[in-house]
C-alpha atoms as a PDB file:
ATOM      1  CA  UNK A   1       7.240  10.862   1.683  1.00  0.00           C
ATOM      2  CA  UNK A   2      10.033   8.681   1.904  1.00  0.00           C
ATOM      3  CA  UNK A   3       8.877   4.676   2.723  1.00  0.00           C
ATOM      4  CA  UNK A   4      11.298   1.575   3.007  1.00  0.00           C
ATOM      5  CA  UNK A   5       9.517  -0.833   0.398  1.00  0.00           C
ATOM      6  CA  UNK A   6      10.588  -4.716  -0.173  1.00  0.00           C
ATOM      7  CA  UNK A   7       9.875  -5.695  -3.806  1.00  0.00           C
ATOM      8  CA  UNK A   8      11.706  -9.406  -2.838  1.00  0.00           C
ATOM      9  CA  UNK A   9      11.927 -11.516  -0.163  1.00  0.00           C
ATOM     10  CA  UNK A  10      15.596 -11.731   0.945  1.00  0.00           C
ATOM     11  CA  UNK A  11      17.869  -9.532   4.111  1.00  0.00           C
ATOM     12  CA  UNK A  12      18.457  -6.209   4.608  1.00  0.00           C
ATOM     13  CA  UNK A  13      19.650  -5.805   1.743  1.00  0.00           C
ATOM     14  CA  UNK A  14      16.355  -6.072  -0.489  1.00  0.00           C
ATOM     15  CA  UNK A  15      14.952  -2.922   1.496  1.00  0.00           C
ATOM     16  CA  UNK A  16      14.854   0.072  -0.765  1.00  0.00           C
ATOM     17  CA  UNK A  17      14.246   3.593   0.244  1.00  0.00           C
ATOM     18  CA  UNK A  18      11.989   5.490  -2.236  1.00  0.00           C
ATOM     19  CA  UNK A  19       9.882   8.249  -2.401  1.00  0.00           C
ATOM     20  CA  UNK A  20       5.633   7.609  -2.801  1.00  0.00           C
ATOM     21  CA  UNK A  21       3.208   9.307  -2.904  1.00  0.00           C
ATOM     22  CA  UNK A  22       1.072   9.946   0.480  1.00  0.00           C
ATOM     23  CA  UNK A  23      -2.053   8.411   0.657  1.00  0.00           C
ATOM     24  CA  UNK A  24      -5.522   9.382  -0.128  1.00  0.00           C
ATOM     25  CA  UNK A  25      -7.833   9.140   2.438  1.00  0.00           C
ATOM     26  CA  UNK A  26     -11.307   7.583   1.152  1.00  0.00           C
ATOM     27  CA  UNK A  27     -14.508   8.530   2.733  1.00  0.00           C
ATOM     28  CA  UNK A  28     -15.050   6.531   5.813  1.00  0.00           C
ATOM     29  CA  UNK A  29     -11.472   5.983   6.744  1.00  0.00           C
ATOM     30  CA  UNK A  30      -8.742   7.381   8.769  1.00  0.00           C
ATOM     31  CA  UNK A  31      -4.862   8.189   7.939  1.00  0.00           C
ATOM     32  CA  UNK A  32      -2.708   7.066  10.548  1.00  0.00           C
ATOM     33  CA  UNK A  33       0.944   8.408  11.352  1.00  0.00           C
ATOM     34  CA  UNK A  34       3.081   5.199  11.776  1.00  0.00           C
ATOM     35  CA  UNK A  35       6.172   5.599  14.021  1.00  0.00           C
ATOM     36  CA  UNK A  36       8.677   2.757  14.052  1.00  0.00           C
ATOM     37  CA  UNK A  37      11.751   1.526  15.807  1.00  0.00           C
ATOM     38  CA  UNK A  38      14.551  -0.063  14.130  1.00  0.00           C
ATOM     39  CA  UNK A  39      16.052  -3.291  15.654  1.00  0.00           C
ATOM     40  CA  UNK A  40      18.695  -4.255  13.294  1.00  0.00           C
ATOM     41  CA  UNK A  41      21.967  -2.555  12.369  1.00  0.00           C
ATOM     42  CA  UNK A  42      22.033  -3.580   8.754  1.00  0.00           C
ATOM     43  CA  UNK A  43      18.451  -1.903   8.282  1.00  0.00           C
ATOM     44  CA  UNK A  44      19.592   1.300   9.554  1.00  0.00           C
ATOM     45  CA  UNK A  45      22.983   1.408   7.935  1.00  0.00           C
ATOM     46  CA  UNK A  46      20.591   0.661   4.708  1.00  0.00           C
ATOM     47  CA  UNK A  47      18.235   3.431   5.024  1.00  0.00           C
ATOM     48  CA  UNK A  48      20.901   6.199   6.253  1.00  0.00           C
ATOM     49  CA  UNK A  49      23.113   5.241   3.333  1.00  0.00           C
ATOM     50  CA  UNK A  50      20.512   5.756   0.846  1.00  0.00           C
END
């Protein structure tokens, strides 16, 4: 799956889009689909460039 990870603090600009690994799920918990909303232009012109 593809995830937006920051590695640095900093803008926009320290996002990078990279592919992990999903999850395991370990006894006793629960995996949990996370939808989001971007709310900045430079974050989305970041992740569709990419």
């Amino acid at each position: 799956m593809k995830a937006a990870v920051v590695y640095e603090a900093g803008g926009p600009d320290k996002l990078v889009v990279t592919e992990v690994a999903k999850p395991a799920v370990k006894d006793g918990w629960s995996l949990v689909k996370v939808t989001w909303v971007l709310q900045s232009v430079d974050c989305l012109k970041k992740l569709v460039t990419e």
